[in-house]
N, C-alpha and C. Protein backbone atom coordinates (compact mmCIF):
# COMPACT_ATOMS: atom_id res chain seq x y z
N UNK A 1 154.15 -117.08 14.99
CA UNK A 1 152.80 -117.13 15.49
C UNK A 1 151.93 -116.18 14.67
N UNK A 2 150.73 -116.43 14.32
CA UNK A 2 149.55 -115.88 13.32
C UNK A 2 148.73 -115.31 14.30
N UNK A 3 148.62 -113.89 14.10
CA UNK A 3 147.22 -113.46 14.48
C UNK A 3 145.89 -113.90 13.94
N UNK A 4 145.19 -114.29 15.28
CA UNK A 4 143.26 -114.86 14.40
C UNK A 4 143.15 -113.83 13.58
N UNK A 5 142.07 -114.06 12.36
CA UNK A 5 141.72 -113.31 11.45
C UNK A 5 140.31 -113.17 12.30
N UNK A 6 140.07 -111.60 12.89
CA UNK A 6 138.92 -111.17 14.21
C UNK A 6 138.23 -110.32 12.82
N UNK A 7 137.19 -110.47 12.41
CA UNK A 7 136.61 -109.05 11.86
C UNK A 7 134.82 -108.98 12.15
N UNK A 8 134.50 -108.06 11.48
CA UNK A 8 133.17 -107.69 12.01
C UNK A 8 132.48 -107.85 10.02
N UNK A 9 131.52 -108.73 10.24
CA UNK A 9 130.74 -108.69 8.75
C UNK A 9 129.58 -108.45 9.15
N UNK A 10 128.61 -108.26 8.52
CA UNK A 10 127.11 -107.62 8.38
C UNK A 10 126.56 -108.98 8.67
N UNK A 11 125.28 -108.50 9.76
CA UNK A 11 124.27 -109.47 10.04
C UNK A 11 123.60 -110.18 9.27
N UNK A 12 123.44 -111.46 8.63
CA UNK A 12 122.24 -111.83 7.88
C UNK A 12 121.17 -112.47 8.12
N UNK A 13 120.53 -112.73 7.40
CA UNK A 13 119.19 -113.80 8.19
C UNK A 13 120.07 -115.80 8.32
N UNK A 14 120.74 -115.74 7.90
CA UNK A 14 121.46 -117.07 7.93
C UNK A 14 122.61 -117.08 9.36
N UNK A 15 122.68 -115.71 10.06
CA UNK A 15 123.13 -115.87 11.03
C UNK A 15 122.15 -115.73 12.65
N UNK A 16 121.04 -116.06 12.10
CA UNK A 16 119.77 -115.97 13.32
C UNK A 16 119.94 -117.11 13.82
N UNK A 17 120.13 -118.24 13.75
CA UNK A 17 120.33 -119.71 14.68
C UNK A 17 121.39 -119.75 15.32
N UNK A 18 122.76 -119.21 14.58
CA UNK A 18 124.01 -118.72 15.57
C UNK A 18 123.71 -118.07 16.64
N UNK A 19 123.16 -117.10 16.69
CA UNK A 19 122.82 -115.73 17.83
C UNK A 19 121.75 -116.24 18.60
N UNK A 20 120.93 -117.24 17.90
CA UNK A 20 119.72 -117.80 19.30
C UNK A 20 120.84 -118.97 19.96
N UNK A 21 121.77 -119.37 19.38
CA UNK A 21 122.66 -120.45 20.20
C UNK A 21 123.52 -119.59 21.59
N UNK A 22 123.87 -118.61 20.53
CA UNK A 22 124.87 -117.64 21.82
C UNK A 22 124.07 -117.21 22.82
N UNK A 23 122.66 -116.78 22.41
CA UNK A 23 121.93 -115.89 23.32
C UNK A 23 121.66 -117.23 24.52
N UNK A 24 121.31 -118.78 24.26
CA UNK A 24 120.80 -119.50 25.07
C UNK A 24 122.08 -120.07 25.77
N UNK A 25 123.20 -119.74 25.76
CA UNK A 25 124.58 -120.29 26.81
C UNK A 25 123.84 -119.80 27.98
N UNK A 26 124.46 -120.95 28.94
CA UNK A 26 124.45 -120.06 30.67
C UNK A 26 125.09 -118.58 30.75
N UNK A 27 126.29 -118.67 30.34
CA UNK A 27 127.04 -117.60 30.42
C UNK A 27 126.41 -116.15 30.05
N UNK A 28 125.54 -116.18 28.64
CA UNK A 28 124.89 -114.99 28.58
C UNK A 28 124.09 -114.93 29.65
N UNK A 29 123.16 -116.19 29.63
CA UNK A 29 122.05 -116.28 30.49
C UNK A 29 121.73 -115.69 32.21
N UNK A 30 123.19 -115.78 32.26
CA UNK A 30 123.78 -115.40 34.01
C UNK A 30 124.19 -113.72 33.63
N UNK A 31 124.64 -113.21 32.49
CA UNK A 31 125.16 -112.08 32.43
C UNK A 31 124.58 -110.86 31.83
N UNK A 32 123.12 -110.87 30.85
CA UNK A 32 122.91 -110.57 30.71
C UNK A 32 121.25 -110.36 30.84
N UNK A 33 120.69 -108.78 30.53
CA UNK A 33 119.28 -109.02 30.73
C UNK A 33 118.34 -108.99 29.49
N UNK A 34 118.42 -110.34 28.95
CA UNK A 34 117.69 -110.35 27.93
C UNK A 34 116.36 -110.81 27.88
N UNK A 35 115.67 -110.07 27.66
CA UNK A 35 114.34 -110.15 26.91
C UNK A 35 113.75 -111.67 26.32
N UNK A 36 112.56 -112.19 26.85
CA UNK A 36 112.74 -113.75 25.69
C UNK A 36 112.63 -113.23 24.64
N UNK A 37 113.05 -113.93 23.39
CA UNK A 37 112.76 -113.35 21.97
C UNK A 37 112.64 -114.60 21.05
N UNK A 38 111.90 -114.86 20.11
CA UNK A 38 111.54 -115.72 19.41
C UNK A 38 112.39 -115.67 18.00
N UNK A 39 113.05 -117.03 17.29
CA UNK A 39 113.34 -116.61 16.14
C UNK A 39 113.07 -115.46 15.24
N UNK A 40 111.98 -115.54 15.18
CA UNK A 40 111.43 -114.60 14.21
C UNK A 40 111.70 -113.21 14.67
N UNK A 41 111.46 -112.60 15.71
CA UNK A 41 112.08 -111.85 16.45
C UNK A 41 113.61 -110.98 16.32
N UNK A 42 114.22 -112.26 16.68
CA UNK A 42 115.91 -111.85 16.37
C UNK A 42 115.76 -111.71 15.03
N UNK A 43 115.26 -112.54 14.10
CA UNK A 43 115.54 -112.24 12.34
C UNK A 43 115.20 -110.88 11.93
N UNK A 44 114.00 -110.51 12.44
CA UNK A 44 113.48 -108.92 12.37
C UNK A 44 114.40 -107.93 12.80
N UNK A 45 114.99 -108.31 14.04
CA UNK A 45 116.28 -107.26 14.67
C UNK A 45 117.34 -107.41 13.37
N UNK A 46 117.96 -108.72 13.05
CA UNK A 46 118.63 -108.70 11.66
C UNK A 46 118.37 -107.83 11.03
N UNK A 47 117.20 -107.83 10.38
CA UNK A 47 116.85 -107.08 9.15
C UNK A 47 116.87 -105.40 9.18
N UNK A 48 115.81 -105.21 10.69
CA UNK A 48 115.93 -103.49 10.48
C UNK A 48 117.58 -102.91 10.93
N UNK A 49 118.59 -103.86 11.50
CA UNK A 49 119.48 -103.05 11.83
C UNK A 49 120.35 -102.84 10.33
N UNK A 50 121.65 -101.88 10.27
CA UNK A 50 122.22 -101.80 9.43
C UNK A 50 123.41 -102.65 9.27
N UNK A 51 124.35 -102.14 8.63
CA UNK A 51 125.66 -102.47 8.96
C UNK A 51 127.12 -101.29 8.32
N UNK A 52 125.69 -100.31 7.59
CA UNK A 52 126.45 -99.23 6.92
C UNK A 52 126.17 -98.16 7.47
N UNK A 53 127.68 -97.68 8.38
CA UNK A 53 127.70 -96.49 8.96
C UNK A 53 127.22 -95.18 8.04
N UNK A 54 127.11 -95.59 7.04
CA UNK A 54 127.02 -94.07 5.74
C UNK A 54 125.72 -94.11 5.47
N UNK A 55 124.57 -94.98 5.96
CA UNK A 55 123.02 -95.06 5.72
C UNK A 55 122.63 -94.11 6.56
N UNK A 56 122.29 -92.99 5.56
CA UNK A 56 121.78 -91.65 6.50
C UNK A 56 120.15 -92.16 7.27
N UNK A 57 119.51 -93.27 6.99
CA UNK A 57 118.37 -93.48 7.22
C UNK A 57 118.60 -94.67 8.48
N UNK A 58 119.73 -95.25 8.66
CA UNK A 58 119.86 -96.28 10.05
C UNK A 58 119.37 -95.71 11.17
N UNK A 59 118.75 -96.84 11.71
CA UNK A 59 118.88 -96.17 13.40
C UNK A 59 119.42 -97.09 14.28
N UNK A 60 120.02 -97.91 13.65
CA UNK A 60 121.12 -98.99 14.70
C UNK A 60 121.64 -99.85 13.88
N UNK A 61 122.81 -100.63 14.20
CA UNK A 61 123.62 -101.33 13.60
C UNK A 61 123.54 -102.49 13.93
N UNK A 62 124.03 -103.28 13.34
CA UNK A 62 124.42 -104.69 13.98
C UNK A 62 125.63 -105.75 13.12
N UNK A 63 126.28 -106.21 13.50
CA UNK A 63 127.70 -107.05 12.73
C UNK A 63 127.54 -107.70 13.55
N UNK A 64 128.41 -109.13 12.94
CA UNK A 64 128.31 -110.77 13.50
C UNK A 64 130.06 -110.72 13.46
N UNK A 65 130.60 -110.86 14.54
CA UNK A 65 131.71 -110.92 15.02
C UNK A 65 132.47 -112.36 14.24
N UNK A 66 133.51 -112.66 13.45
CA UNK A 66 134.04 -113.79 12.81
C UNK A 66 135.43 -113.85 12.94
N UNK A 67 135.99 -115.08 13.59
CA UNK A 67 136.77 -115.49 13.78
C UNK A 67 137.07 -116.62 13.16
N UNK A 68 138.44 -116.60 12.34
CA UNK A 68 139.26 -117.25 11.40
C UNK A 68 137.81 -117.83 10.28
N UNK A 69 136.62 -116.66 10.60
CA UNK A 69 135.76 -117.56 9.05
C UNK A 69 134.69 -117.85 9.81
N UNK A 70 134.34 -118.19 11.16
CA UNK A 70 133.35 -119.16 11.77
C UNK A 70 132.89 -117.83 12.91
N UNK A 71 131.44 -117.73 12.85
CA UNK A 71 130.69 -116.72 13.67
C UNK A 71 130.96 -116.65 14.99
N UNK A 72 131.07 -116.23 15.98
CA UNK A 72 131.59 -116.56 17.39
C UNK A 72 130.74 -115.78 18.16
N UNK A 73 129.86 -114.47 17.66
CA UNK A 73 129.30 -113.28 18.53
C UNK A 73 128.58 -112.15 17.52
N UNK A 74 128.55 -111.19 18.07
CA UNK A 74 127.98 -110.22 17.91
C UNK A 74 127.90 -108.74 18.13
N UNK A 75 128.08 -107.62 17.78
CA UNK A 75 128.18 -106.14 18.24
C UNK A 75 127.21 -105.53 18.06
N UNK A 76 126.21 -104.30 18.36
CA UNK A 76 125.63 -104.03 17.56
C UNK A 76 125.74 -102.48 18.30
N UNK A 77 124.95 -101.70 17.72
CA UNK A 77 124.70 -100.80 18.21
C UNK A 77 123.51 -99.75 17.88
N UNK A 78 122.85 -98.99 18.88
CA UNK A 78 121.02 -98.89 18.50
C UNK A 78 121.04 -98.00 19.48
N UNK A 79 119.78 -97.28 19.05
CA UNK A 79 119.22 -96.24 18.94
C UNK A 79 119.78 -94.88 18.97
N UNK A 80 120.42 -94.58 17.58
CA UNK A 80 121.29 -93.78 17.40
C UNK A 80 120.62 -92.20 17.07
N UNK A 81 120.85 -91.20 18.04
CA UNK A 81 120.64 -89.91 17.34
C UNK A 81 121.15 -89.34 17.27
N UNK A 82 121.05 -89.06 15.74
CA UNK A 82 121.94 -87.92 15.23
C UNK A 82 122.22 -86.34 15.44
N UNK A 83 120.63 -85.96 16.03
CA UNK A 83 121.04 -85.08 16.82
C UNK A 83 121.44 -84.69 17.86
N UNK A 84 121.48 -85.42 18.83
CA UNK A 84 121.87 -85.39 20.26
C UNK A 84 123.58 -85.83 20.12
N UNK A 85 123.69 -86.98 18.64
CA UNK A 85 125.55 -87.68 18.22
C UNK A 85 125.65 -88.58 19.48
N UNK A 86 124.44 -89.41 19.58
CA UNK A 86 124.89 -90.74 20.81
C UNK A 86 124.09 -91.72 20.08
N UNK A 87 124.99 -93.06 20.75
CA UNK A 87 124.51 -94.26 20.66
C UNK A 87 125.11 -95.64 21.51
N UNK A 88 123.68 -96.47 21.44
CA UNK A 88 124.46 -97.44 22.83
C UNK A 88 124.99 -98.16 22.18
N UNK A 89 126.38 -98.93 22.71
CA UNK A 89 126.90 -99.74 22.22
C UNK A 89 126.94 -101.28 22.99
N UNK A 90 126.26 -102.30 22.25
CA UNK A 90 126.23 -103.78 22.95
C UNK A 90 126.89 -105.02 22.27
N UNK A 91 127.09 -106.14 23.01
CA UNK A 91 128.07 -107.04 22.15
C UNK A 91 128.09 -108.43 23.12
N UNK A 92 127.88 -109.69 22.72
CA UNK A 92 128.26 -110.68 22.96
C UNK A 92 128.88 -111.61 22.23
N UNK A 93 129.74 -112.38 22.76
CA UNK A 93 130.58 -113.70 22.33
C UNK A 93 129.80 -115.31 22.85
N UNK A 94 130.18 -115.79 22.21
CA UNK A 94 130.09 -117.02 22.35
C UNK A 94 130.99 -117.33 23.77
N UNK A 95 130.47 -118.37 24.56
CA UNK A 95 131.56 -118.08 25.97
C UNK A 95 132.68 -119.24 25.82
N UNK A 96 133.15 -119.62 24.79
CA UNK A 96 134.09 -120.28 25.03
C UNK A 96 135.19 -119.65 24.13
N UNK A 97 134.87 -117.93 23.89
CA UNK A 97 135.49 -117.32 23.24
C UNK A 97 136.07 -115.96 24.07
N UNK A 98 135.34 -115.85 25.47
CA UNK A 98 135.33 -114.86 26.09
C UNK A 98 136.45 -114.77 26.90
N UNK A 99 137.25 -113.54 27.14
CA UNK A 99 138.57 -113.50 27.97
C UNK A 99 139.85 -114.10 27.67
N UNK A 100 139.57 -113.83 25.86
CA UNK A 100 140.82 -113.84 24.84
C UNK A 100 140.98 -112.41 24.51
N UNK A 101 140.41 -111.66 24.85
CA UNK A 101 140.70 -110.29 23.97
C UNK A 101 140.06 -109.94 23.49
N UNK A 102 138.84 -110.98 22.46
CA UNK A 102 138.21 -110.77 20.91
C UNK A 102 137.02 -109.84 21.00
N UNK A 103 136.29 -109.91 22.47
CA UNK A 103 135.65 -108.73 22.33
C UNK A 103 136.17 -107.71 22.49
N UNK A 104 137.28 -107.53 23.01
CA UNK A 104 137.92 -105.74 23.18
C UNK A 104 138.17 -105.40 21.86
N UNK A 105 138.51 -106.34 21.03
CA UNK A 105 139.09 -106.34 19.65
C UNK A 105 137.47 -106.07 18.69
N UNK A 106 136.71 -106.60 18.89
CA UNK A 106 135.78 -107.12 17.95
C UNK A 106 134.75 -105.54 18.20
N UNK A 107 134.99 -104.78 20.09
CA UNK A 107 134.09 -103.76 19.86
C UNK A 107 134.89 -102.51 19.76
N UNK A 108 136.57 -102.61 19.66
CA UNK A 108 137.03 -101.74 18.85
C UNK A 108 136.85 -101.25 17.47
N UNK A 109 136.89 -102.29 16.74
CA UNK A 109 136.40 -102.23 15.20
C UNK A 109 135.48 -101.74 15.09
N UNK A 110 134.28 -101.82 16.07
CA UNK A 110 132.38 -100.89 16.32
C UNK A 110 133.28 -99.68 16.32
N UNK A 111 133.90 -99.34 17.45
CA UNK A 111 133.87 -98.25 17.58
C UNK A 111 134.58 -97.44 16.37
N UNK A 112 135.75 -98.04 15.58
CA UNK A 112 136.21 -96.87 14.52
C UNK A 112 135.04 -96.93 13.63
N UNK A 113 134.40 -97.76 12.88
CA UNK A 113 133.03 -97.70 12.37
C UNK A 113 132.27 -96.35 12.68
N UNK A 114 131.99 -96.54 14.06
CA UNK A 114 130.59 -95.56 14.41
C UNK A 114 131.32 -94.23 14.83
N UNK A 115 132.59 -94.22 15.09
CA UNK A 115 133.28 -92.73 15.15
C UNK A 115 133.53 -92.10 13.77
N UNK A 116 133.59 -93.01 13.07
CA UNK A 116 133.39 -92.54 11.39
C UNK A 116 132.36 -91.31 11.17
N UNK A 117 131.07 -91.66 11.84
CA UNK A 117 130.17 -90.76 11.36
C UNK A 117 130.18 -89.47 12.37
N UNK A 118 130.58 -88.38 11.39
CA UNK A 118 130.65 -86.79 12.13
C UNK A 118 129.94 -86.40 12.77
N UNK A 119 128.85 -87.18 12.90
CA UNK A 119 127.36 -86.75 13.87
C UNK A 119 127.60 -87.25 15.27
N UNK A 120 128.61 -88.32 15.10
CA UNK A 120 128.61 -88.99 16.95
C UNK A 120 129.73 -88.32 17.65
N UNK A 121 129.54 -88.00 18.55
CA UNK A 121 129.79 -87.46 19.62
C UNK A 121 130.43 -88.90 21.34
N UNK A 122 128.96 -89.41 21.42
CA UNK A 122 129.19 -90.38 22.86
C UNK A 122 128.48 -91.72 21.92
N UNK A 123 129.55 -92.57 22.72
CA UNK A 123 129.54 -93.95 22.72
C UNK A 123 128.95 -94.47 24.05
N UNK A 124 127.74 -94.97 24.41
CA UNK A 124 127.54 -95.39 25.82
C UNK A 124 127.81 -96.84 25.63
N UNK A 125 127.80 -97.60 27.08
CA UNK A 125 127.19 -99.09 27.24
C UNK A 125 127.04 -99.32 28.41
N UNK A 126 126.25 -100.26 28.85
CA UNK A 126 125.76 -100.39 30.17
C UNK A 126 126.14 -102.10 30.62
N UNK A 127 126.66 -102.66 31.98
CA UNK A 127 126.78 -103.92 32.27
C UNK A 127 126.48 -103.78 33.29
N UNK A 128 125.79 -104.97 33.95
CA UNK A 128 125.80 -105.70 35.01
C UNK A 128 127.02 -105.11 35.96
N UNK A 129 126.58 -105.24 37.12
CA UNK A 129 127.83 -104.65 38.33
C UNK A 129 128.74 -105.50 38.41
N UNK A 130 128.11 -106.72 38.39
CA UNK A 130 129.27 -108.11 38.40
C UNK A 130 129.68 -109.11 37.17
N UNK A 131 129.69 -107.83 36.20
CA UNK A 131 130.30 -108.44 34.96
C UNK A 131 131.55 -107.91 35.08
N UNK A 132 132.72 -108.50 35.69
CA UNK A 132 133.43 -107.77 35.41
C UNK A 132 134.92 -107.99 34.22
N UNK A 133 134.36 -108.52 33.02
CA UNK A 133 134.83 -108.88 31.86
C UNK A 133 134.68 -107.98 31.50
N UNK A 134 133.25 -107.40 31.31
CA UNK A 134 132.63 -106.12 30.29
C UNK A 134 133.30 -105.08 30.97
N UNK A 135 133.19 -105.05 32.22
CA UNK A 135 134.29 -103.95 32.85
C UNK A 135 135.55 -103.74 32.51
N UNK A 136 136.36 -104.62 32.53
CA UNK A 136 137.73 -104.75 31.76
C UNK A 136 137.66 -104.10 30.47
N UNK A 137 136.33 -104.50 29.64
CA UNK A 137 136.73 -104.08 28.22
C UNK A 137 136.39 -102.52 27.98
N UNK A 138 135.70 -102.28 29.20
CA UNK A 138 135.13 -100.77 28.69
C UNK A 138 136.56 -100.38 29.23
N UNK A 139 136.88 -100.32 30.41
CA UNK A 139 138.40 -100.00 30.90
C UNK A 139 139.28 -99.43 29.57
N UNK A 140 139.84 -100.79 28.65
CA UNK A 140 140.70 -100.90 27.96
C UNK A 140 140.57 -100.06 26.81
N UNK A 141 138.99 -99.84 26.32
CA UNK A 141 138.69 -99.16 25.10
C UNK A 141 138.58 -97.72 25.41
N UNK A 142 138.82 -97.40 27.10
CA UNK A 142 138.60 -95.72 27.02
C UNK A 142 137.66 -95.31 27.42
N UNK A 143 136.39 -95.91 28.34
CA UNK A 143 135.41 -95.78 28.63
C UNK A 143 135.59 -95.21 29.68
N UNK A 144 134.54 -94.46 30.41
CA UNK A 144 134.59 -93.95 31.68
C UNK A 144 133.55 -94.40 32.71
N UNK A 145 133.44 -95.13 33.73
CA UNK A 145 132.39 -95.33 34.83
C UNK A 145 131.84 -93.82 34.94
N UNK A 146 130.51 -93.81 34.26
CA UNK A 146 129.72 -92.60 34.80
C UNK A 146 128.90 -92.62 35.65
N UNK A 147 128.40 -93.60 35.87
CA UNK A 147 127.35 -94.26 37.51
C UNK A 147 126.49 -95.57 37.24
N UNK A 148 125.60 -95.69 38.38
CA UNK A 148 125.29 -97.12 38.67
C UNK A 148 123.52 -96.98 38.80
N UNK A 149 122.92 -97.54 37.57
CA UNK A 149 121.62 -97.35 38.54
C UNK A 149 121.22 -98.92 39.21
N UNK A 150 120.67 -98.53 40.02
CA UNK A 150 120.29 -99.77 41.31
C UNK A 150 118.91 -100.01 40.89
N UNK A 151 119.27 -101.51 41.06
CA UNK A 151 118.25 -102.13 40.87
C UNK A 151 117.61 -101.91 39.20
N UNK A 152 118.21 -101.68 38.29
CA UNK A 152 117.93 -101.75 37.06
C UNK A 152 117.30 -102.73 36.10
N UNK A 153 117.49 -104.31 36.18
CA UNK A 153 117.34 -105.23 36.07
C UNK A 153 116.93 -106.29 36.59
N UNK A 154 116.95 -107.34 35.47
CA UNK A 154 116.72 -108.18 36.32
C UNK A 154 117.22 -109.61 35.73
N UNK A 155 118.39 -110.13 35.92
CA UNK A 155 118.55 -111.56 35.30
C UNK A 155 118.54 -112.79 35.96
N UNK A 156 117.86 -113.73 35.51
CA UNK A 156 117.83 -114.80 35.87
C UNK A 156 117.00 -115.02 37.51
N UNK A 157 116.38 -114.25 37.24
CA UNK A 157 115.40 -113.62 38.80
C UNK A 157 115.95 -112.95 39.95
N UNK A 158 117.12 -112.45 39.19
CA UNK A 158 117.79 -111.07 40.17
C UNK A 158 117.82 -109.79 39.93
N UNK A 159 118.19 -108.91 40.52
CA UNK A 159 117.71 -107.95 40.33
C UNK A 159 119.19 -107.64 40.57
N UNK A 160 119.92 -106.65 39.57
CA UNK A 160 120.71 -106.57 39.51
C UNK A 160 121.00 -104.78 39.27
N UNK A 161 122.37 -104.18 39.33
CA UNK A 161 122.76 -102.96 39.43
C UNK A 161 123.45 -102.78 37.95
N UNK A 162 123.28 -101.86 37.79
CA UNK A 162 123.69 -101.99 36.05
C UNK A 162 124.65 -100.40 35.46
N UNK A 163 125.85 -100.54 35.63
CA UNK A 163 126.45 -99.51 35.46
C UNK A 163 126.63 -98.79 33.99
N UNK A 164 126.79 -97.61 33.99
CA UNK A 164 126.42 -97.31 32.47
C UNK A 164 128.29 -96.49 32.41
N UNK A 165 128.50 -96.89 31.35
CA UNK A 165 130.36 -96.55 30.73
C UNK A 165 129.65 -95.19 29.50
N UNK A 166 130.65 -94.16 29.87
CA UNK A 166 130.63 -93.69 28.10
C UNK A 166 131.51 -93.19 27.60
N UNK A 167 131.53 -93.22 26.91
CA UNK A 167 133.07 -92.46 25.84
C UNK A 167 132.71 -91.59 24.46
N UNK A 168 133.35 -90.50 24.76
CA UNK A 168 132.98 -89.30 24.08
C UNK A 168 134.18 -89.22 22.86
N UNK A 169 134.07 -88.62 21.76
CA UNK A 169 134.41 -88.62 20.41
C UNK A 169 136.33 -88.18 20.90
N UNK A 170 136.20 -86.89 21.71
CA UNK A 170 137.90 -86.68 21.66
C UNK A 170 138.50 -87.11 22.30
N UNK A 171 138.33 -88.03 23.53
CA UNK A 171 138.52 -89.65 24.03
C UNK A 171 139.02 -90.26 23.02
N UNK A 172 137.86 -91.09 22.35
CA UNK A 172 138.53 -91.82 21.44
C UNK A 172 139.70 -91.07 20.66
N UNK A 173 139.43 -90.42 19.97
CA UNK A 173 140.37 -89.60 19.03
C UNK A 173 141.64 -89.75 19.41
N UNK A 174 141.70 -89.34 20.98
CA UNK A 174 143.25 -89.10 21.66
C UNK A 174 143.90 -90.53 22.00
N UNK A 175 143.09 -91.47 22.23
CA UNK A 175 143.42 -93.09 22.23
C UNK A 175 143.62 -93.54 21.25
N UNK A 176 143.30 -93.22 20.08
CA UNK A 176 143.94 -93.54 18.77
C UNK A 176 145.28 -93.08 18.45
N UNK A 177 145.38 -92.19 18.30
CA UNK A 177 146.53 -91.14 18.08
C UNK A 177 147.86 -91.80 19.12
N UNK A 178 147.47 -92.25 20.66
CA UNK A 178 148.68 -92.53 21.01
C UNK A 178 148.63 -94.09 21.11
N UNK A 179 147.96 -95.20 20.78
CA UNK A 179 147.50 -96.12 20.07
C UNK A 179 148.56 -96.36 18.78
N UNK A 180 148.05 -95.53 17.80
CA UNK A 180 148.78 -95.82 16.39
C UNK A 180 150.51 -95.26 16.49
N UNK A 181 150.65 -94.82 17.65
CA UNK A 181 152.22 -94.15 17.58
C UNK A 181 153.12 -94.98 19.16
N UNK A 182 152.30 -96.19 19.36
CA UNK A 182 153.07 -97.03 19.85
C UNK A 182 154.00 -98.14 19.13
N UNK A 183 155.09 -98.13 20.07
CA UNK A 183 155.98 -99.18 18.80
C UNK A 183 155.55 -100.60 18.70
N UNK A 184 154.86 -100.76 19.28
CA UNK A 184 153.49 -102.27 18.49
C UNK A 184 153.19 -101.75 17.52
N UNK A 185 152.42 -100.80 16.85
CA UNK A 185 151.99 -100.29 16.15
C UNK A 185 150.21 -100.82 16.01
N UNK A 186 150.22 -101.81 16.84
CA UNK A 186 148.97 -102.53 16.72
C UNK A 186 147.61 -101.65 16.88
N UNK A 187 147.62 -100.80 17.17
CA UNK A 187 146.44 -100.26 17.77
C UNK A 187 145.52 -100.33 18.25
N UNK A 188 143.97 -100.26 17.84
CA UNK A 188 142.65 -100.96 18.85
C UNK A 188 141.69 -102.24 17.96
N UNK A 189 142.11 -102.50 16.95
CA UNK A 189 141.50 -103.61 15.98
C UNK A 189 142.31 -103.88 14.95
């Protein structure tokens, strides 16, 4: 049996019709609180985000999640300061890709990326109360339930509770370490 080939490549403007397809599923549509946004819009988010953790001038990231070759999703991560060493971390799949793994997999790879840079410190992300996929994955990657604000949102004309996860640099560190010294050897991506 073959492991999928899961990796994370840099956003381009040729992947803006993919990401308005993912963004318009029910599944996001029910799960997340997105903003309307117009082509042109998302292409602009393309452009100012990065994809190089070593661009001392980024202030957010973004990678197009690829599976065996063919786009499936998205990671990104924004509004990063370097002095405070935080940044949020967000991510969707395509939903007929969701609750294989590939995002635990796809926002592991974010995370050795953005732990790369010596300036970060906390990894946040925030979901829906009744996502509880995204819950699972923050679970699995080491995240911690730090609280709930009420009434935060609002999707699909609800008003929803939106819990915020974070994970701090020697967290990760120590999840790696006993990660890479399991006899899988597999680790987090």
């Amino acid at each position: 049996m073959t492991t999928p080939d899961l990796r994370l490549v840099p956003a381009l403007p040729e992947h803006v019709d993919i990401w308005m397809a993912i963004r318009a599923e029910p599944l996001a549509r029910r799960m997340l609180p997105m903003e309307p946004e117009t082509r042109e819009g998302l292409l602009k988010r393309i452009l100012e985000a990065s994809s190089d953790v070593t661009d001392p001038k980024a202030k957010g990231f973004r990678w197009m999640v690829e599976l065996d070759g063919r786009v499936i999703g998205t990671v990104s991560a924004r509004e990063l300061s370097r002095v405070q060493g935080r940044i949020e971390i967000g991510y969707m799949l395509s939903s007929a890709y969701v609750g294989k793994g590939l995002g635990t997999r796809a926002v592991g790879m974010a995370l050795e990326r953005l732990f790369s840079m010596p300036c970060l410190h906390r990894v946040w992300l925030g979901t829906a109360a009744d996502n509880l996929a995204s819950q699972g994955l923050a679970r699995k990657l080491g995240f911690t339930l730090e609280g709930v604000m009420r009434g935060h949102y609002v999707v699909e004309g609800q008003r929803k509770d939106q819990q915020v996860w974070g994970l701090l640099r020697p967290e990760w560190e120590a999840r790696r370490s006993v990660d890479a010294s399991s006899p899988s050897g597999r680790g987090l991506g």
